[in-house]
C-alpha atoms as a PDB file:
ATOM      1  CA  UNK A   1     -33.798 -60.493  78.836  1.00  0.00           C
ATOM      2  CA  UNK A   2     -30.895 -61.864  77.705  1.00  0.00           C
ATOM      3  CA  UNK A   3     -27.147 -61.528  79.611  1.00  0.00           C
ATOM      4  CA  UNK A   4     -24.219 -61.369  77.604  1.00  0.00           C
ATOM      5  CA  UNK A   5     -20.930 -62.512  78.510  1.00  0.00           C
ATOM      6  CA  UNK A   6     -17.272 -61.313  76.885  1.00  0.00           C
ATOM      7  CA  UNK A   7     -13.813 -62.529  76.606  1.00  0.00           C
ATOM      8  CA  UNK A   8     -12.331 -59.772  79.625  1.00  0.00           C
ATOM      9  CA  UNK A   9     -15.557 -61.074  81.849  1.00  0.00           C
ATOM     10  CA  UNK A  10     -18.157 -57.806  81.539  1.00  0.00           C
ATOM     11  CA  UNK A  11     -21.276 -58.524  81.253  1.00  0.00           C
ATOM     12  CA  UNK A  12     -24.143 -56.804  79.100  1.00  0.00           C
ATOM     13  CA  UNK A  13     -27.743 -57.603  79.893  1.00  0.00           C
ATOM     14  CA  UNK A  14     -30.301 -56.957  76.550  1.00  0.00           C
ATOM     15  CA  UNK A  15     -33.936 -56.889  76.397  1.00  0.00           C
ATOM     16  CA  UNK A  16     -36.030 -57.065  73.414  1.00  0.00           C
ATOM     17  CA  UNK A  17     -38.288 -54.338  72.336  1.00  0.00           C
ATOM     18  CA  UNK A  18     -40.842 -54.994  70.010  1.00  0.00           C
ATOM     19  CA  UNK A  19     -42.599 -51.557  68.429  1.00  0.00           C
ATOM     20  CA  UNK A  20     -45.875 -52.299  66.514  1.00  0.00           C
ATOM     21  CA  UNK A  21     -48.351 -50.401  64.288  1.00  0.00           C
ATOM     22  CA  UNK A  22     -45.193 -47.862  62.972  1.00  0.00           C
ATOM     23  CA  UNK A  23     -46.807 -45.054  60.633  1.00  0.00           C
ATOM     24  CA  UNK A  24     -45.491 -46.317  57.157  1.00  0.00           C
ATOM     25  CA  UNK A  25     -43.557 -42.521  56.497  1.00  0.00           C
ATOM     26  CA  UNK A  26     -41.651 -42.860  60.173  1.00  0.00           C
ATOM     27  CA  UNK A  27     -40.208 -46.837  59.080  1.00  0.00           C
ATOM     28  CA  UNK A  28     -39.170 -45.106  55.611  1.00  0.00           C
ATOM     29  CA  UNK A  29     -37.431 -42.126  57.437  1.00  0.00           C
ATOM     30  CA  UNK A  30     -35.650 -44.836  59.853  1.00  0.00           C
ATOM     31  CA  UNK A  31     -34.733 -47.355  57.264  1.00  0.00           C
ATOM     32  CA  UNK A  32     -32.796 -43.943  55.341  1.00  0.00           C
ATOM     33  CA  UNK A  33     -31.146 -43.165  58.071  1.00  0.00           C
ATOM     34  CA  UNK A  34     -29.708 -46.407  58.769  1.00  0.00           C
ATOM     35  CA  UNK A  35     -28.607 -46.641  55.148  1.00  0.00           C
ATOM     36  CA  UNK A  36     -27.329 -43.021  55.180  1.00  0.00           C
ATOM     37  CA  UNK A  37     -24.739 -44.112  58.643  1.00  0.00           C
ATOM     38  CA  UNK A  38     -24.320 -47.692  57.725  1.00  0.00           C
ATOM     39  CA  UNK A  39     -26.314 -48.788  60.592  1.00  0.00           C
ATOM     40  CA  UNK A  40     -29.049 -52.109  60.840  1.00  0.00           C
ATOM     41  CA  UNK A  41     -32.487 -50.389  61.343  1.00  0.00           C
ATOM     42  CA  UNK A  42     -32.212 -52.302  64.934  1.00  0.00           C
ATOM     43  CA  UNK A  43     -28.625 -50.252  65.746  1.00  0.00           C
ATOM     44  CA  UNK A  44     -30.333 -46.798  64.397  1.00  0.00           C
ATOM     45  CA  UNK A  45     -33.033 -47.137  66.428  1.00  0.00           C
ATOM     46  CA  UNK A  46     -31.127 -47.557  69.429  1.00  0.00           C
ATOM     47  CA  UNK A  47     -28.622 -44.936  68.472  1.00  0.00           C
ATOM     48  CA  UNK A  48     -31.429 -42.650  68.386  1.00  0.00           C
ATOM     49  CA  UNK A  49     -33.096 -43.640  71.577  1.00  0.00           C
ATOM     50  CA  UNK A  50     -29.879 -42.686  73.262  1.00  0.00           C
ATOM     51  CA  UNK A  51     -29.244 -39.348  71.713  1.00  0.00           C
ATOM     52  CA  UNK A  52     -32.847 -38.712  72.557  1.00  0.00           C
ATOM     53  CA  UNK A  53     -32.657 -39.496  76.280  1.00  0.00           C
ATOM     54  CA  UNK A  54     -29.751 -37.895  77.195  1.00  0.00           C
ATOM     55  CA  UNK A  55     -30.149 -34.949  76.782  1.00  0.00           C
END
């Protein structure tokens, strides 16, 4: 875990999240859709996660 601090004093705490054995077609559908909306594979992933859970 790793607590981030910024310049108007918030804090952000991060964890790491390491996802192993992905099926070879689901990495190739992330890694387009991180290219299609500009995004690191890292930042779609996330993106995604959050879509996903709040609904």
């Amino acid at each position: 875990m790793i607590s981030l601090r910024y310049h108007n004093d918030t804090e952000l705490t991060v964890t790491d999240l390491l996802i192993r054995q992905t099926p070879d077609e689901l990495h190739a559908k992330l890694k387009q859709s991180a290219r299609s909306n500009r995004r690191s594979m890292n930042k779609e992933i996330i993106v995604l996660l959050e879509q996903t859970l709040a609904e």
